[in-house]
PDB file of N, CA and C in Angstrom:
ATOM      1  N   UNK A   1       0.839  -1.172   0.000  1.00  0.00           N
ATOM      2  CA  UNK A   1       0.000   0.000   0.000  1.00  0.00           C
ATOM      3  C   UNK A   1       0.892   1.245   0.000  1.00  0.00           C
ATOM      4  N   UNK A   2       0.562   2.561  -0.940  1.00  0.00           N
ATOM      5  CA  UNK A   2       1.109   3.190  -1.189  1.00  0.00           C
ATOM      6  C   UNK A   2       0.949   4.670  -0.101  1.00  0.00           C
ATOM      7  N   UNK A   3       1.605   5.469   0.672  1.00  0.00           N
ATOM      8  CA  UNK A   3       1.085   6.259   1.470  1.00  0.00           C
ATOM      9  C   UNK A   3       1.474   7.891   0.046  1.00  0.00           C
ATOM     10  N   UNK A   4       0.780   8.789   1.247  1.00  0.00           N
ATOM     11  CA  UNK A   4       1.074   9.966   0.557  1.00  0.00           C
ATOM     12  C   UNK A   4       0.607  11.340   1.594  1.00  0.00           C
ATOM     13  N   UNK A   5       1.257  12.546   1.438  1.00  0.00           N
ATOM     14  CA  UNK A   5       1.006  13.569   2.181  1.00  0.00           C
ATOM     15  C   UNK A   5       0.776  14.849   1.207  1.00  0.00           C
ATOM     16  N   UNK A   6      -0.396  15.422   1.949  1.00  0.00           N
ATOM     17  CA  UNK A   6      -0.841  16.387   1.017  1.00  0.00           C
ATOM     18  C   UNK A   6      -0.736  18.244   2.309  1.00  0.00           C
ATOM     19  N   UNK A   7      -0.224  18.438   1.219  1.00  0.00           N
ATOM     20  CA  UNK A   7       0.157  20.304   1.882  1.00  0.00           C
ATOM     21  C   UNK A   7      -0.329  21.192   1.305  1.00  0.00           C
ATOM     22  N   UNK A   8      -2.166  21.918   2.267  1.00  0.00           N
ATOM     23  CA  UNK A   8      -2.681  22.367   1.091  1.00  0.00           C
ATOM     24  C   UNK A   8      -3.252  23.918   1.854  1.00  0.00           C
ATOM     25  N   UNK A   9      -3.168  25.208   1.389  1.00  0.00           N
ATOM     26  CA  UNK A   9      -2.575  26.576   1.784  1.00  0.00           C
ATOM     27  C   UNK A   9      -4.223  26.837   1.531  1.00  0.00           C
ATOM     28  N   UNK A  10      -5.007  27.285   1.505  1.00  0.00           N
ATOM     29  CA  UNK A  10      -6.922  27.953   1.227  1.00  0.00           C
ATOM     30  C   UNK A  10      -6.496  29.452   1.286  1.00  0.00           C
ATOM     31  N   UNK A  11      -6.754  29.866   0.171  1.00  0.00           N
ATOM     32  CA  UNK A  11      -6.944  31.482   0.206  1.00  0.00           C
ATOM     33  C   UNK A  11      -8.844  32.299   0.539  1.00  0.00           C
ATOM     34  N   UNK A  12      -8.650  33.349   0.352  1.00  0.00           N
ATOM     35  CA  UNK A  12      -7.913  34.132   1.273  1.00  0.00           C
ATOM     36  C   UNK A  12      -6.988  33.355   2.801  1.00  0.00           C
ATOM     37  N   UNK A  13      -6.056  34.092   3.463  1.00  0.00           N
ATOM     38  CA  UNK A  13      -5.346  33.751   4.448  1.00  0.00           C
ATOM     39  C   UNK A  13      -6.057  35.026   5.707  1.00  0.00           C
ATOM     40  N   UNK A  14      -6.585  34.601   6.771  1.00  0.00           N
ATOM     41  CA  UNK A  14      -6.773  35.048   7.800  1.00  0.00           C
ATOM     42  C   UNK A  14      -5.995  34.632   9.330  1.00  0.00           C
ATOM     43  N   UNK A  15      -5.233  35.306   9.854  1.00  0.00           N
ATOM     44  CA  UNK A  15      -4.402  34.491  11.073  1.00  0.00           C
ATOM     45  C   UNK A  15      -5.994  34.002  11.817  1.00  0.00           C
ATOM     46  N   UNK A  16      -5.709  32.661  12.598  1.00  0.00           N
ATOM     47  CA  UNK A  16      -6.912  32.532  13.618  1.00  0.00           C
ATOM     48  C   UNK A  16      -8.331  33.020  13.032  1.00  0.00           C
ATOM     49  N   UNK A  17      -8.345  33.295  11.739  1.00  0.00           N
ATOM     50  CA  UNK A  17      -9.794  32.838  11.111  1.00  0.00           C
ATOM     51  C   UNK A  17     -10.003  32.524   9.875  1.00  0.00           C
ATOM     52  N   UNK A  18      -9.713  31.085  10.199  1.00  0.00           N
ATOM     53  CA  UNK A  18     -10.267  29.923   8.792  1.00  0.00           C
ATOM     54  C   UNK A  18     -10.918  30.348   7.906  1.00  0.00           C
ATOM     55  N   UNK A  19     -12.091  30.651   8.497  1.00  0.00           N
ATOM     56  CA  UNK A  19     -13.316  30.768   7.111  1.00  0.00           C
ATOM     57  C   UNK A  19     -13.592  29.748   6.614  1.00  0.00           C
ATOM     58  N   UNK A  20     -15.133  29.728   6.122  1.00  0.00           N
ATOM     59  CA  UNK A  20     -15.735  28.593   5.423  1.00  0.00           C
ATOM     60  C   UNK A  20     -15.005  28.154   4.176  1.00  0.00           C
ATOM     61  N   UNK A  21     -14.066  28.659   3.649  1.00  0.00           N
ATOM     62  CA  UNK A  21     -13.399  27.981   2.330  1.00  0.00           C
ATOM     63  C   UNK A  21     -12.815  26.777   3.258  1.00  0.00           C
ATOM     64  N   UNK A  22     -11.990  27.294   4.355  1.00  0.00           N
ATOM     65  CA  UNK A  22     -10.840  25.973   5.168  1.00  0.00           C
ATOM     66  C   UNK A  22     -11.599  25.539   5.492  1.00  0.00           C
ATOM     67  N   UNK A  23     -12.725  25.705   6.405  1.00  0.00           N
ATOM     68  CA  UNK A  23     -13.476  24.414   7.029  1.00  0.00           C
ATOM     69  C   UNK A  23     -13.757  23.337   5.492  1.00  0.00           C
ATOM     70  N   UNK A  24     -14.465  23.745   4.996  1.00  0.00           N
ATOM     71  CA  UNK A  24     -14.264  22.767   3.591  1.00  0.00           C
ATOM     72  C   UNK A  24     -13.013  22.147   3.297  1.00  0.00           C
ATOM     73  N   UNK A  25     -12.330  22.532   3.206  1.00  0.00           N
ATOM     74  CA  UNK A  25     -10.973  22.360   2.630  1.00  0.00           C
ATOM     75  C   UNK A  25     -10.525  20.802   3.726  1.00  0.00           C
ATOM     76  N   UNK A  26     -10.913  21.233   4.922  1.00  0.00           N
ATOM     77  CA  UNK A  26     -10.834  19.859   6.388  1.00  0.00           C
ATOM     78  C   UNK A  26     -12.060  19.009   6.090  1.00  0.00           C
ATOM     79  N   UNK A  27     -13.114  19.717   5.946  1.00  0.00           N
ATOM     80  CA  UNK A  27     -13.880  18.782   5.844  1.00  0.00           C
ATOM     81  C   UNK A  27     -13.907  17.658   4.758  1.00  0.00           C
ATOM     82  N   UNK A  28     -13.432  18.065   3.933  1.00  0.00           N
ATOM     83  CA  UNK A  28     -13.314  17.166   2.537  1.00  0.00           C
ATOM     84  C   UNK A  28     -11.376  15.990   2.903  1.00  0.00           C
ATOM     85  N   UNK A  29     -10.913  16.428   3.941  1.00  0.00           N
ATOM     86  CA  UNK A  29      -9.942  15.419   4.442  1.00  0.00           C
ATOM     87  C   UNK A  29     -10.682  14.758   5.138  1.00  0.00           C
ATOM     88  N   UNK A  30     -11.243  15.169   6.045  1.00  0.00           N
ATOM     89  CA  UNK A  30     -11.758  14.199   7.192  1.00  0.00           C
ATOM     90  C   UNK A  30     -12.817  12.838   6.716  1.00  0.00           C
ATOM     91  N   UNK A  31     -13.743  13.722   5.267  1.00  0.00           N
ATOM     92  CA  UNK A  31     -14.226  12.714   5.039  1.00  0.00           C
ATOM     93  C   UNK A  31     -13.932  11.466   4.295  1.00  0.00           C
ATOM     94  N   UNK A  32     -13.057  12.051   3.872  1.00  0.00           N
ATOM     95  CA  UNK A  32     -11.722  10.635   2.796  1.00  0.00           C
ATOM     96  C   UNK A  32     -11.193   9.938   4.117  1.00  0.00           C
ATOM     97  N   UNK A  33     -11.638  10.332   5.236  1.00  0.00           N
ATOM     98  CA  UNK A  33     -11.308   8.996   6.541  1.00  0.00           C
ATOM     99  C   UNK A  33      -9.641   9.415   6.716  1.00  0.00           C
ATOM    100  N   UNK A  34      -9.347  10.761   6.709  1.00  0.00           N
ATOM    101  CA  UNK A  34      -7.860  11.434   7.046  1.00  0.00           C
ATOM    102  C   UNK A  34      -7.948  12.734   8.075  1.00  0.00           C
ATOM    103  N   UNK A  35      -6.934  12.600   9.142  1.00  0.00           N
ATOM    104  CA  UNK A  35      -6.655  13.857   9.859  1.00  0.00           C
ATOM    105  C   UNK A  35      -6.390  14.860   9.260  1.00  0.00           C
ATOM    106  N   UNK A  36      -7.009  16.157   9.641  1.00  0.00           N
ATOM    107  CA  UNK A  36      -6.250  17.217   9.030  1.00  0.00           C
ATOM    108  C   UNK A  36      -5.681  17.584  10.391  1.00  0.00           C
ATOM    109  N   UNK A  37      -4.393  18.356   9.918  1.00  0.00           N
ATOM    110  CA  UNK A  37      -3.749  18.690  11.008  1.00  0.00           C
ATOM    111  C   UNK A  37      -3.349  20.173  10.634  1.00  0.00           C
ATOM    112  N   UNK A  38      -3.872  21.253  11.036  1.00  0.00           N
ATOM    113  CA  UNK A  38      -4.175  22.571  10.741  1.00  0.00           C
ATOM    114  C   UNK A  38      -2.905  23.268  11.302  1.00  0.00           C
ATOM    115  N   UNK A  39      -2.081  24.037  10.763  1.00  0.00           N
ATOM    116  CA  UNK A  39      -0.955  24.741  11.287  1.00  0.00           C
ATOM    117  C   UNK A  39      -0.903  26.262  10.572  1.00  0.00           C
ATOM    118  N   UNK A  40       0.117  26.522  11.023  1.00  0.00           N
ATOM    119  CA  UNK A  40       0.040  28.181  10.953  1.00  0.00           C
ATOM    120  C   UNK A  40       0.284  28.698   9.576  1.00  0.00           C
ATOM    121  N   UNK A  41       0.423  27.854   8.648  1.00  0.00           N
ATOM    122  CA  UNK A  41       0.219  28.425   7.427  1.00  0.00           C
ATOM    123  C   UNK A  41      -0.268  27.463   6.325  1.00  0.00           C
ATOM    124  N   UNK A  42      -0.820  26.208   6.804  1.00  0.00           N
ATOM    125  CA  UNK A  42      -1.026  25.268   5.585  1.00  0.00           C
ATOM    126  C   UNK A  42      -2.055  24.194   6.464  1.00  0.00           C
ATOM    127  N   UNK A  43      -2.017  23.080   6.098  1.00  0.00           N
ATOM    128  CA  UNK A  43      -3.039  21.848   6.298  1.00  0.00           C
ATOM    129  C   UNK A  43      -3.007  21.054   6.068  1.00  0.00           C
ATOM    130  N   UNK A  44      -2.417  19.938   6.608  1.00  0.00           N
ATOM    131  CA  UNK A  44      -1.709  18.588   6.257  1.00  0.00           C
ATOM    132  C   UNK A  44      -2.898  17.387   6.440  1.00  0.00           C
ATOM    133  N   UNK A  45      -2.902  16.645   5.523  1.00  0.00           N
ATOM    134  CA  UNK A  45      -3.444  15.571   5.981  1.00  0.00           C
ATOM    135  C   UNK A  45      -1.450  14.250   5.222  1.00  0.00           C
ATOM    136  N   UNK A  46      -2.105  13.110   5.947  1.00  0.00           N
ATOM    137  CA  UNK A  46      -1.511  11.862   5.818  1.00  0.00           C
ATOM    138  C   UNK A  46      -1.862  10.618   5.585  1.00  0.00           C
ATOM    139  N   UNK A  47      -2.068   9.401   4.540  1.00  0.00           N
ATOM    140  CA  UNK A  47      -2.656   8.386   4.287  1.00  0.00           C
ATOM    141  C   UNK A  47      -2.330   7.586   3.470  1.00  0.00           C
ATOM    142  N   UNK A  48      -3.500   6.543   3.113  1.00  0.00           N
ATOM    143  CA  UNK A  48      -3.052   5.888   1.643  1.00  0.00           C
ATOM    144  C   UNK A  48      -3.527   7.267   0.403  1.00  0.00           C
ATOM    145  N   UNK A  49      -2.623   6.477  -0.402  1.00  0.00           N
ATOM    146  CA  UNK A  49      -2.214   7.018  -1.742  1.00  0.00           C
ATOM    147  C   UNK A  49      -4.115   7.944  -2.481  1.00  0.00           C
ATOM    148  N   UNK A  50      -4.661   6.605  -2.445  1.00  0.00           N
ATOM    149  CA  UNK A  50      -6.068   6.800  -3.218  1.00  0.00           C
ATOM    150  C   UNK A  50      -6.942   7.443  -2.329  1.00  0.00           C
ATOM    151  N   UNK A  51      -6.863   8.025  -0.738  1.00  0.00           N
ATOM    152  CA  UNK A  51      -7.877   8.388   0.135  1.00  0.00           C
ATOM    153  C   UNK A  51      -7.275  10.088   0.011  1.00  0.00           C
ATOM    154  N   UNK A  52      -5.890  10.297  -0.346  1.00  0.00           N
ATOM    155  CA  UNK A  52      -5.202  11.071  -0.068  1.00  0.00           C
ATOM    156  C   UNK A  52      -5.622  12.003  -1.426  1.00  0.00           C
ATOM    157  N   UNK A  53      -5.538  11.283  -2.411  1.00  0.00           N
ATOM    158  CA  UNK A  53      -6.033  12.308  -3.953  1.00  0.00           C
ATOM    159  C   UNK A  53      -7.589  12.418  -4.064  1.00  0.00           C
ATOM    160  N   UNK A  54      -8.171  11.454  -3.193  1.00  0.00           N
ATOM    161  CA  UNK A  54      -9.539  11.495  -3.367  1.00  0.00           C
ATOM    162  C   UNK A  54     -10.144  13.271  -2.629  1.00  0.00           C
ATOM    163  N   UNK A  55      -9.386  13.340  -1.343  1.00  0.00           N
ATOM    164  CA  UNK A  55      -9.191  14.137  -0.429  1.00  0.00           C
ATOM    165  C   UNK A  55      -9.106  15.558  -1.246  1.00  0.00           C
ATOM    166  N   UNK A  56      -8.141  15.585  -2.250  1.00  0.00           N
ATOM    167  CA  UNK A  56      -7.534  16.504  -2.509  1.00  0.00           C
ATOM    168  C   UNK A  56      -8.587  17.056  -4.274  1.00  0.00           C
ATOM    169  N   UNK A  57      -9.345  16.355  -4.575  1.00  0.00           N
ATOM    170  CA  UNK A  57     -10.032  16.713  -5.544  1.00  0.00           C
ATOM    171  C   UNK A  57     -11.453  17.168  -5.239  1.00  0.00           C
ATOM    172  N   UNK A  58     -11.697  16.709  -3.726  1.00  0.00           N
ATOM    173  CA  UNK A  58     -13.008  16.818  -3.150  1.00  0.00           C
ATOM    174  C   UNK A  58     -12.643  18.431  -2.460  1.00  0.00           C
ATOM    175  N   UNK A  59     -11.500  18.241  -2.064  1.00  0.00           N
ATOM    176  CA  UNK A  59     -10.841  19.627  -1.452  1.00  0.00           C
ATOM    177  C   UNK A  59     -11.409  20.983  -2.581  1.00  0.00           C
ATOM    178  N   UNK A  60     -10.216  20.814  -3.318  1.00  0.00           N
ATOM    179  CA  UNK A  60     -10.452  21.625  -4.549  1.00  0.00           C
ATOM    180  C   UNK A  60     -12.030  22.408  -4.638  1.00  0.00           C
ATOM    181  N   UNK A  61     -12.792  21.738  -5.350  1.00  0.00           N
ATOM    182  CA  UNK A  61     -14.148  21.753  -5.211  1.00  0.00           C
ATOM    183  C   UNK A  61     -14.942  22.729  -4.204  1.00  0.00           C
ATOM    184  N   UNK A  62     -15.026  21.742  -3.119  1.00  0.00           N
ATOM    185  CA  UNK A  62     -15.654  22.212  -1.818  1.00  0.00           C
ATOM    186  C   UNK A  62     -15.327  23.819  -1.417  1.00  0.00           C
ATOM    187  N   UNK A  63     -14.135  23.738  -1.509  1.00  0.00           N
ATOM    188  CA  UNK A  63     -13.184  25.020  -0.803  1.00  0.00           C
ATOM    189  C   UNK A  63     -13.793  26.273  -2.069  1.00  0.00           C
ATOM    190  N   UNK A  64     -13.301  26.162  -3.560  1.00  0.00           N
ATOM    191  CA  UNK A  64     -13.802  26.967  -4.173  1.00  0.00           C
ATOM    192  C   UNK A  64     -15.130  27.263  -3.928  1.00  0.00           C
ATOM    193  N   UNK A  65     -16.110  26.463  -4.388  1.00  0.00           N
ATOM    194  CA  UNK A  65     -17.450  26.764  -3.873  1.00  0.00           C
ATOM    195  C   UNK A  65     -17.560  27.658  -2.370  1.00  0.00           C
ATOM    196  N   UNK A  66     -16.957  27.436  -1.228  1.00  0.00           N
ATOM    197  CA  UNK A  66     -16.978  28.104  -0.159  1.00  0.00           C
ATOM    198  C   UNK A  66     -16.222  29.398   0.102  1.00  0.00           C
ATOM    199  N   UNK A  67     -15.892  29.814  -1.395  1.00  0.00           N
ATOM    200  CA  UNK A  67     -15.296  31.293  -1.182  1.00  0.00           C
ATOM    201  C   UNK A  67     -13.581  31.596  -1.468  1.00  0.00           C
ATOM    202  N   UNK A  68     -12.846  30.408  -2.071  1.00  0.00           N
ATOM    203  CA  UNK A  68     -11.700  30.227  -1.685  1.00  0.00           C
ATOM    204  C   UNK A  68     -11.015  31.201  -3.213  1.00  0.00           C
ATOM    205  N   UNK A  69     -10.304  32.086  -2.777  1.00  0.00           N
ATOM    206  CA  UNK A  69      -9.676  32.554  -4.195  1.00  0.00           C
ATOM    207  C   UNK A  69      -8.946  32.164  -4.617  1.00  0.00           C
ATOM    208  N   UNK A  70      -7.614  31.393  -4.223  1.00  0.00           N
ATOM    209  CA  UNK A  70      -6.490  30.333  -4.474  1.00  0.00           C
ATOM    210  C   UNK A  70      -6.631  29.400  -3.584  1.00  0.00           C
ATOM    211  N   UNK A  71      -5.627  28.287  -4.243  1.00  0.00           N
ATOM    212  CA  UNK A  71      -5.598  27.079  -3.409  1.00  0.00           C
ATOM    213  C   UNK A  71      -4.061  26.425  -3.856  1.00  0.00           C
ATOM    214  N   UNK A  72      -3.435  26.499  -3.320  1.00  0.00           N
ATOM    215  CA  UNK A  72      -1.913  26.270  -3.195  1.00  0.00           C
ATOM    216  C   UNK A  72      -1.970  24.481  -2.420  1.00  0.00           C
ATOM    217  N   UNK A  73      -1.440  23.542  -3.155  1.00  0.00           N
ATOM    218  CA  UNK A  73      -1.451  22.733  -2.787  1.00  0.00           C
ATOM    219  C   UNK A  73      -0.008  21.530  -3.032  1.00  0.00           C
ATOM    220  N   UNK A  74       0.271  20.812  -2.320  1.00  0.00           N
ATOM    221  CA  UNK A  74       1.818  19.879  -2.755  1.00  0.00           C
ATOM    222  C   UNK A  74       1.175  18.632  -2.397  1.00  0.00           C
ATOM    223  N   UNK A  75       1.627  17.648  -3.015  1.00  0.00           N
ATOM    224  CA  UNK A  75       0.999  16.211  -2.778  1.00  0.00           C
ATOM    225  C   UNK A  75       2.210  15.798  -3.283  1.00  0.00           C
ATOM    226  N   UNK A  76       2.811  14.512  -1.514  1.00  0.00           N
ATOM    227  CA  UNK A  76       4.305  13.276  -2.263  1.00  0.00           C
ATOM    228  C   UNK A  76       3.883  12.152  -2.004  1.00  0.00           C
ATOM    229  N   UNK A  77       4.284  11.797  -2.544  1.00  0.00           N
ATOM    230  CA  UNK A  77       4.494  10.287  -2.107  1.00  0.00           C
ATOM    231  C   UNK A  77       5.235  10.163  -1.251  1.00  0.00           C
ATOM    232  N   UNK A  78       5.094   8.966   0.100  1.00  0.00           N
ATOM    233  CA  UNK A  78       5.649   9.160   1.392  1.00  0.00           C
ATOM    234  C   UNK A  78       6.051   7.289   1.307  1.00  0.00           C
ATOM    235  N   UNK A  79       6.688   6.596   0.153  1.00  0.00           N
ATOM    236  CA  UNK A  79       6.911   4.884   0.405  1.00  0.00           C
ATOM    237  C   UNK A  79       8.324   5.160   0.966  1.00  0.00           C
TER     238      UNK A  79
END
């Protein structure tokens, strides 16, 4: 099984206020069955390979729809 980590930035940027683009942006990790782990400038989730891109296309999506003007994102492979 293949793992992978995704590093993904939601615009606008507010210190200490997310906004409904990021809550999307988590919510669409959490529901691919992945932690997001929220830090001071980005949003990590960690997993298999296929939960991890699933994550990240549902991301996309969600987040735009919720207001997001960019979306800065890195996805590796972690074998």
């Amino acid at each position: 099984m293949s793992n992978a980590r995704l590093e993904v930035l939601v615009e606008p940027f507010k210190e200490n206020e997310p906004g409904p683009h990021v809550d999307a942006a988590v919510a669409a990790i959490e529901a691919a069955g992945l932690t997001a782990d929220m830090g001071p400038f980005a949003t990590t989730a960690e997993g298999d390979v296929d939960a991890v891109v699933a994550a990240a296309s549902t991301l996309l999506r969600a987040s735009l729809d919720a207001g997001a003007t960019a979306i800065q994102f890195r996805l590796e492979r972690c074998d």
